[in-house]
C-alpha atoms as a PDB file:
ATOM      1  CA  UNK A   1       0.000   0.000   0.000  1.00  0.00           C
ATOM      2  CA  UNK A   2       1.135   3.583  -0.794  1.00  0.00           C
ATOM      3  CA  UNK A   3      -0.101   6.831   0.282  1.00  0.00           C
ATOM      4  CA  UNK A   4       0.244   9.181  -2.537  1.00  0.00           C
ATOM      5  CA  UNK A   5      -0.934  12.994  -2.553  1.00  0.00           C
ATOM      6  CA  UNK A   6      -1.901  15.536  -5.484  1.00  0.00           C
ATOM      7  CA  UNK A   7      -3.294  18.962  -5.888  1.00  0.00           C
ATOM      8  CA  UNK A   8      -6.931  18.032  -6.277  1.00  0.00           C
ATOM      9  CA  UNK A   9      -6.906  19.712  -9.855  1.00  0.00           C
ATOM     10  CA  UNK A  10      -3.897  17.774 -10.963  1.00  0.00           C
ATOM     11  CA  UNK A  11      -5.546  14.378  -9.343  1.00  0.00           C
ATOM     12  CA  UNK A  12      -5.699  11.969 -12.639  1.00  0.00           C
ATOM     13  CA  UNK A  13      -8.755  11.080 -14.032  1.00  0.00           C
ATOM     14  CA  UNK A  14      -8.600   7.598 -12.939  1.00  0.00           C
ATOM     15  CA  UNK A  15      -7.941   8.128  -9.061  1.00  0.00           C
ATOM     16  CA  UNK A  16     -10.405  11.481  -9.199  1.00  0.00           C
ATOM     17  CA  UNK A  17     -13.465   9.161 -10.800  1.00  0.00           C
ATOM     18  CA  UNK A  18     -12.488   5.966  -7.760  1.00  0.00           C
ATOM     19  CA  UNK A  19     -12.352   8.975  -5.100  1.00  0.00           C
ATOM     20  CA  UNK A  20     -15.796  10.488  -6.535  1.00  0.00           C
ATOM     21  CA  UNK A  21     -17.552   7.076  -5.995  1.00  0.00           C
ATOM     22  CA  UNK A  22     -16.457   6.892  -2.639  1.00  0.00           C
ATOM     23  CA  UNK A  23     -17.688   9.938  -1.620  1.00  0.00           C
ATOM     24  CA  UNK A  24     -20.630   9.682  -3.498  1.00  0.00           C
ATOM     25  CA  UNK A  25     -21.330   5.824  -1.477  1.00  0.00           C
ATOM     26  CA  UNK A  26     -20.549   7.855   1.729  1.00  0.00           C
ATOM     27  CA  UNK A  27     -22.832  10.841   1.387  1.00  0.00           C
ATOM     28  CA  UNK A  28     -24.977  10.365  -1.476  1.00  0.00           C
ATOM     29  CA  UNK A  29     -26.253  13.830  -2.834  1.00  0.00           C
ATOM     30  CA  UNK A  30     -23.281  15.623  -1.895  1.00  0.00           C
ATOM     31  CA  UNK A  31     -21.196  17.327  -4.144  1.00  0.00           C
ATOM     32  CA  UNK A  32     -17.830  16.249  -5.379  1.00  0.00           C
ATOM     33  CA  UNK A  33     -14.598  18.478  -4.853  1.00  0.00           C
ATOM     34  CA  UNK A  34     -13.602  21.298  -3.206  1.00  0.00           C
ATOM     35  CA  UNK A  35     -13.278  24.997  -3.406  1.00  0.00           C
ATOM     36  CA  UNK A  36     -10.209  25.898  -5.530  1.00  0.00           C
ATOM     37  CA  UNK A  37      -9.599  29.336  -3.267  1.00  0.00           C
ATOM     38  CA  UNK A  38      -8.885  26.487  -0.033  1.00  0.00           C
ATOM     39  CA  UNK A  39      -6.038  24.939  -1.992  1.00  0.00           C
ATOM     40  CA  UNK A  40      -7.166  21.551  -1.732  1.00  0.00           C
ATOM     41  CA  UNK A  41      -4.856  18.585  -1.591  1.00  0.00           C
ATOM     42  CA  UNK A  42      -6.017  15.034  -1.828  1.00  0.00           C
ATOM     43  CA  UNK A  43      -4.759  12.611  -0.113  1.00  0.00           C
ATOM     44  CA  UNK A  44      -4.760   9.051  -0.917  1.00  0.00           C
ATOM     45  CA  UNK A  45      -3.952   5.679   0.570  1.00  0.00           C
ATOM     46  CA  UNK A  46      -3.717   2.753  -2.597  1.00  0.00           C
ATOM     47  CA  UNK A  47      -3.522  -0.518  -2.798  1.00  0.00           C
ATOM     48  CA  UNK A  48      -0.929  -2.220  -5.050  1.00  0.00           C
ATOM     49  CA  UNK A  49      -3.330  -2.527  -7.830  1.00  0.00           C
ATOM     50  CA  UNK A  50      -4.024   1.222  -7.748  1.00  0.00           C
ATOM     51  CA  UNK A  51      -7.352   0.784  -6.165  1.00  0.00           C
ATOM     52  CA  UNK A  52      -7.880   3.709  -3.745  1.00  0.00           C
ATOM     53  CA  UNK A  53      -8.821   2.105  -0.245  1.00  0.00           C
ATOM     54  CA  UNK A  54      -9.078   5.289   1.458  1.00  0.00           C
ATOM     55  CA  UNK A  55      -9.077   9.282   0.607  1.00  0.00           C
ATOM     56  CA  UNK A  56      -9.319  13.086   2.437  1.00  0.00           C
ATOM     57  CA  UNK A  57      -8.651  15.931   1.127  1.00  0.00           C
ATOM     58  CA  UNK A  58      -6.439  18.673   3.105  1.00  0.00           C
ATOM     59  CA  UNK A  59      -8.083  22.412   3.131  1.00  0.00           C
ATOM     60  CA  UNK A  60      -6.109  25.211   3.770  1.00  0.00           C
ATOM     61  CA  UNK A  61      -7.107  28.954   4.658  1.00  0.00           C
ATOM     62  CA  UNK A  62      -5.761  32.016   7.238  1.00  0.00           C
ATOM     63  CA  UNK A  63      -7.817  31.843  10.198  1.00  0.00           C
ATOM     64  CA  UNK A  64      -8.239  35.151  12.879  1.00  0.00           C
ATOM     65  CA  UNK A  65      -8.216  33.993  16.287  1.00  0.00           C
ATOM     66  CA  UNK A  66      -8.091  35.380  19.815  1.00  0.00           C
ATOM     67  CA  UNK A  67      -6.176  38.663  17.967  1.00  0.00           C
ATOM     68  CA  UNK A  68      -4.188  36.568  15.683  1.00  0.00           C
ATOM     69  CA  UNK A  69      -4.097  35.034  11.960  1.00  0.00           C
ATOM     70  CA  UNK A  70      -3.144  31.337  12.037  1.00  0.00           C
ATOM     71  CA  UNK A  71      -2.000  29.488   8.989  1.00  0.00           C
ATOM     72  CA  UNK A  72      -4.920  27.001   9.839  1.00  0.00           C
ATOM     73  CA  UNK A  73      -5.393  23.836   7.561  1.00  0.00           C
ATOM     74  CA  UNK A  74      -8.193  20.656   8.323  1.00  0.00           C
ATOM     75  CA  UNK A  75      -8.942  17.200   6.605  1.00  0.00           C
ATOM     76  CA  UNK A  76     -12.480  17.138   5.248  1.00  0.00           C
ATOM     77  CA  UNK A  77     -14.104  14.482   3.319  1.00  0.00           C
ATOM     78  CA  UNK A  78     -12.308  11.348   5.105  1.00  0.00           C
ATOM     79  CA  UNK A  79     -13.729   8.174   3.709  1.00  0.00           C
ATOM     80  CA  UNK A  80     -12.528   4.578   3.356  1.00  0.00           C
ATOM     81  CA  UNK A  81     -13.551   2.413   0.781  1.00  0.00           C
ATOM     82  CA  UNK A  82     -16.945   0.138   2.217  1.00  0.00           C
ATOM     83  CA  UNK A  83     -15.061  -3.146   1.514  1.00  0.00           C
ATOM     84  CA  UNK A  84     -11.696  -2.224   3.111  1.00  0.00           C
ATOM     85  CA  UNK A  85     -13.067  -1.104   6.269  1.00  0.00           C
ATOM     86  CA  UNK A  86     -11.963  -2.224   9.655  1.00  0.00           C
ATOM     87  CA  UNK A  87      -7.980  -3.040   8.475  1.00  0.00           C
ATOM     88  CA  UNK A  88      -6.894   0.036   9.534  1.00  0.00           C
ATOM     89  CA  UNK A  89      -6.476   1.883   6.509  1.00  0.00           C
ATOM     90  CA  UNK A  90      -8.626   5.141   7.593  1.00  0.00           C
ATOM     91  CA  UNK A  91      -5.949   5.252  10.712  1.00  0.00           C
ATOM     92  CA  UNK A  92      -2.959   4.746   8.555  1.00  0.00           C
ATOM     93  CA  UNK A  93      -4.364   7.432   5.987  1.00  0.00           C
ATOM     94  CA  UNK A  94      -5.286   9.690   8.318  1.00  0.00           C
ATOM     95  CA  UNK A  95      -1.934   9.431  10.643  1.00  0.00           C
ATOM     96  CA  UNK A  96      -0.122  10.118   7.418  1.00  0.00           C
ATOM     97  CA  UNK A  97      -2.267  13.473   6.906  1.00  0.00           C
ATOM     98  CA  UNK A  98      -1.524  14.246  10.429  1.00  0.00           C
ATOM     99  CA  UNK A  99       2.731  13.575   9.696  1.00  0.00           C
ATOM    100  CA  UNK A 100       2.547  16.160   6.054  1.00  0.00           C
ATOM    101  CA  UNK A 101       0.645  19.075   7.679  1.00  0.00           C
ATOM    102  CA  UNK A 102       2.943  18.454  10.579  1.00  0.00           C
ATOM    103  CA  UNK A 103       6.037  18.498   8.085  1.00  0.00           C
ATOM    104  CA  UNK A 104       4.561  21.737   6.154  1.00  0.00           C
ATOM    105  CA  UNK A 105       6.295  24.939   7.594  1.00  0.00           C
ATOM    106  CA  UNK A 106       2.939  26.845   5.839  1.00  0.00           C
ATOM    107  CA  UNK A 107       0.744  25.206   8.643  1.00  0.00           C
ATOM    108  CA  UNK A 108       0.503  26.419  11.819  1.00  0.00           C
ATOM    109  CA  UNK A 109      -2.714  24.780  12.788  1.00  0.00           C
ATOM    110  CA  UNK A 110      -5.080  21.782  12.081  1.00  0.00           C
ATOM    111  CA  UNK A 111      -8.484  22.158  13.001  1.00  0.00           C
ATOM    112  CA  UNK A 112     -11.121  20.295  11.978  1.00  0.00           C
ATOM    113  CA  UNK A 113     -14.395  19.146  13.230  1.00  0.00           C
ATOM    114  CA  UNK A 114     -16.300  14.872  13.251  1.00  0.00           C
ATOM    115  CA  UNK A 115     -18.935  13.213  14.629  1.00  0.00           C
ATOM    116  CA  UNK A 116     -18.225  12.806  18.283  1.00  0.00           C
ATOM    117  CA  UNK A 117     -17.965   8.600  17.880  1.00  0.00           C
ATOM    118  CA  UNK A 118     -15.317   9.527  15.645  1.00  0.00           C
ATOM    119  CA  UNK A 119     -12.893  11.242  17.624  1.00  0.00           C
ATOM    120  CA  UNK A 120     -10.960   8.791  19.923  1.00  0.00           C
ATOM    121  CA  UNK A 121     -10.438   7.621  15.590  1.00  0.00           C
ATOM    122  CA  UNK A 122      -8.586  11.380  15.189  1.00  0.00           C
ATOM    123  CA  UNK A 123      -6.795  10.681  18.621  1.00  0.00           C
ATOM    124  CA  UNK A 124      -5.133   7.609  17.849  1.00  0.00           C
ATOM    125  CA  UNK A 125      -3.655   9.295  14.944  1.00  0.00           C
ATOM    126  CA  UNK A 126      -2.117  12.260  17.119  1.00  0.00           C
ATOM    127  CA  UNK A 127      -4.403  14.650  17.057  1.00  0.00           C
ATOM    128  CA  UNK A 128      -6.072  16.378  20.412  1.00  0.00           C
ATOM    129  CA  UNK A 129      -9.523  17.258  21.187  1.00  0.00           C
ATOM    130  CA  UNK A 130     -10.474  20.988  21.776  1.00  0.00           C
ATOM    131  CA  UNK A 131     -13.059  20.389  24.909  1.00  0.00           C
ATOM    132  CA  UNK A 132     -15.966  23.152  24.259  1.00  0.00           C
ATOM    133  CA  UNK A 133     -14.407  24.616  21.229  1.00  0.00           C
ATOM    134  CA  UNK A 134     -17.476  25.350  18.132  1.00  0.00           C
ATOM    135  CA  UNK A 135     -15.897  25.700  14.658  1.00  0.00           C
ATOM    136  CA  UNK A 136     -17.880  28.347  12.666  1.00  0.00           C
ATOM    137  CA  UNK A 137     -18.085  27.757   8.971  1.00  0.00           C
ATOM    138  CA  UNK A 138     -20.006  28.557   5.959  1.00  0.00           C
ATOM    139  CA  UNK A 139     -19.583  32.586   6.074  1.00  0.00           C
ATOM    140  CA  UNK A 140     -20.412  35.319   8.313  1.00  0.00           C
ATOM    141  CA  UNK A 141     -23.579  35.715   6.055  1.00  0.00           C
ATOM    142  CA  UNK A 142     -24.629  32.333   6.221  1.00  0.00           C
ATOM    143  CA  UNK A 143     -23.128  30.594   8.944  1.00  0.00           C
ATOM    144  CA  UNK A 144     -22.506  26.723  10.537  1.00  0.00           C
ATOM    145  CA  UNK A 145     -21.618  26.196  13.541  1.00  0.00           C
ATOM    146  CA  UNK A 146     -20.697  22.506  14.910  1.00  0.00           C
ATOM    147  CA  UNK A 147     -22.622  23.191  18.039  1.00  0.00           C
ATOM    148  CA  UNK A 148     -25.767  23.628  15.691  1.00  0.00           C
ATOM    149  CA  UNK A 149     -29.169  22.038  16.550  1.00  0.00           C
ATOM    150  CA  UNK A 150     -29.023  18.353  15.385  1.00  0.00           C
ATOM    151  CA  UNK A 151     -24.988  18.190  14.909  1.00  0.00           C
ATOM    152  CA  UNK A 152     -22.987  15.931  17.688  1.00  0.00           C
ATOM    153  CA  UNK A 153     -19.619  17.333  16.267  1.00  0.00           C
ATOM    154  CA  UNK A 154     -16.479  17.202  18.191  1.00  0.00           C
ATOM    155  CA  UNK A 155     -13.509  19.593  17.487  1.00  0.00           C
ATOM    156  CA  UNK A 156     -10.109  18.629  16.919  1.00  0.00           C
ATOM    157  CA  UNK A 157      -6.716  20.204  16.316  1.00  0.00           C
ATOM    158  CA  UNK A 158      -3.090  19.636  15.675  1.00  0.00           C
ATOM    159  CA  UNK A 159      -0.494  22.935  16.509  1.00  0.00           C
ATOM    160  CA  UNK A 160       2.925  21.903  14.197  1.00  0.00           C
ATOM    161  CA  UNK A 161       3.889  25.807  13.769  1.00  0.00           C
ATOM    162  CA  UNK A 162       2.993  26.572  17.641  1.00  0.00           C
ATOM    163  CA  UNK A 163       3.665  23.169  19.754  1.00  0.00           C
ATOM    164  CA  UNK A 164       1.043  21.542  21.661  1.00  0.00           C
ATOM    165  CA  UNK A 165       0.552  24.276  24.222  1.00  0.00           C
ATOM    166  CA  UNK A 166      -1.677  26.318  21.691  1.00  0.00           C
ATOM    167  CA  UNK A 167      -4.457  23.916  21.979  1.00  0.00           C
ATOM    168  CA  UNK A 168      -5.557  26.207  24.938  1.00  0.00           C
ATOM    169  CA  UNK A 169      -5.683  29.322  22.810  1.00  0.00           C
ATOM    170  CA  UNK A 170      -8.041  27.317  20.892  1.00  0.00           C
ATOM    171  CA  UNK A 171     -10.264  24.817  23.448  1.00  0.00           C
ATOM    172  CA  UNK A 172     -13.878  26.464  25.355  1.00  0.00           C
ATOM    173  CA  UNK A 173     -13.758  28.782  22.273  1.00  0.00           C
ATOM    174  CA  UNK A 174     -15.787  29.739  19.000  1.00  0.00           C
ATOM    175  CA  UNK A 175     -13.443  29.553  15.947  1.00  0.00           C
ATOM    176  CA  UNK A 176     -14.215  31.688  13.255  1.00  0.00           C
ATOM    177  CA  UNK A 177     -13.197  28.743  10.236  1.00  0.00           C
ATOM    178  CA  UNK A 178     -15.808  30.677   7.286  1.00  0.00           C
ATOM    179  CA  UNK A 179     -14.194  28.166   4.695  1.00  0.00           C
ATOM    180  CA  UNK A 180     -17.222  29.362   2.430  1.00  0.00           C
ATOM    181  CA  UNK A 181     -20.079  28.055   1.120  1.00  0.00           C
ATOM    182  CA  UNK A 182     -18.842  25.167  -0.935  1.00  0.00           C
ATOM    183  CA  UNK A 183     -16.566  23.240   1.985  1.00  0.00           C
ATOM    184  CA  UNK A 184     -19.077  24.476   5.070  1.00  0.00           C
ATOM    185  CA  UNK A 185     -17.374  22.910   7.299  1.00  0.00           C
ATOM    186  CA  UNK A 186     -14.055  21.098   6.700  1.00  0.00           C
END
């Protein structure tokens, strides 16, 4: 197995269509891709065949905080092909998401948002829950928050540029993400 990872416009057809179908079995009636102005970056784990068993794409955007513009970035869109789950491939994906943005000096946080059952998932692969912390996305016009009526989102964060003492700049707090209207919530 290889983990291999492309600008999502330069993805080849081949992996982009295999990626599209597993989003598509995942959340039927969502839309496929991201928004170009987040600098999206797929990530890929493949088998030797070049099947893809798992995918996420990495979104990137400044983020204002607390008095301060953060060079934030988040996974969205995590999803493991239906027949290779339970092998480990989402963790090993996921972990290896976790080791680029920590490796990218452009990044000085991850944050990112799941459905609570998920999260001890995100915390095996190194990343920390933000107790209390609400992302905010969509835009300031139209917003979505993860503490909305009907979501049971946790957040979650990683600090590369800042070390893991940041998290408390960032935990008990509303975090003003506004990816847009395309990525909502990353």
């Amino acid at each position: 197995m290889t983990v291999v990872s492309y600008a999502e416009a330069e993805l080849p057809a081949e992996l982009a269509a295999q990626v599209a179908a597993l989003e598509a079995e995942a959340w039927p009636g969502a839309g496929a891709g991201h928004d170009p102005a987040l600098a999206p970056r797929a990530m890929l784990l493949l088998d030797g065949a070049g099947v893809v068993l798992a995918s996420l794409a990495l979104l990137h955007k400044p983020v204002r905080h607390a008095g301060r513009t953060y060079r934030a970035a988040g996974l969205s869109a995590v999803v493991v092909r239906e027949s290779a789950r339970g092998r480990g491939h989402g963790g090993r994906l996921v972990a290896a998401a976790r080791a680029a943005l920590a490796a990218d000096p452009a990044v000085d946080v991850v944050l990112f948002s799941c459905d609570r059952p998920l999260a001890a998932f995100y915390e095996a692969a190194g990343f920390t829950r933000l107790p209390g912390a609400v992302l905010v996305g969509g835009t300031p016009e139209e917003p979505l928050a993860t503490d909305a009526a009907g979501f049971d989102k946790e957040v979650l964060g990683d600090f590369p540029g800042l070390g893991p003492q940041a998290a408390a700049a960032f935990a008990g707090t509303r975090i003003a993400l506004y990816p847009g209207l395309v990525d909502r919530l990353w």
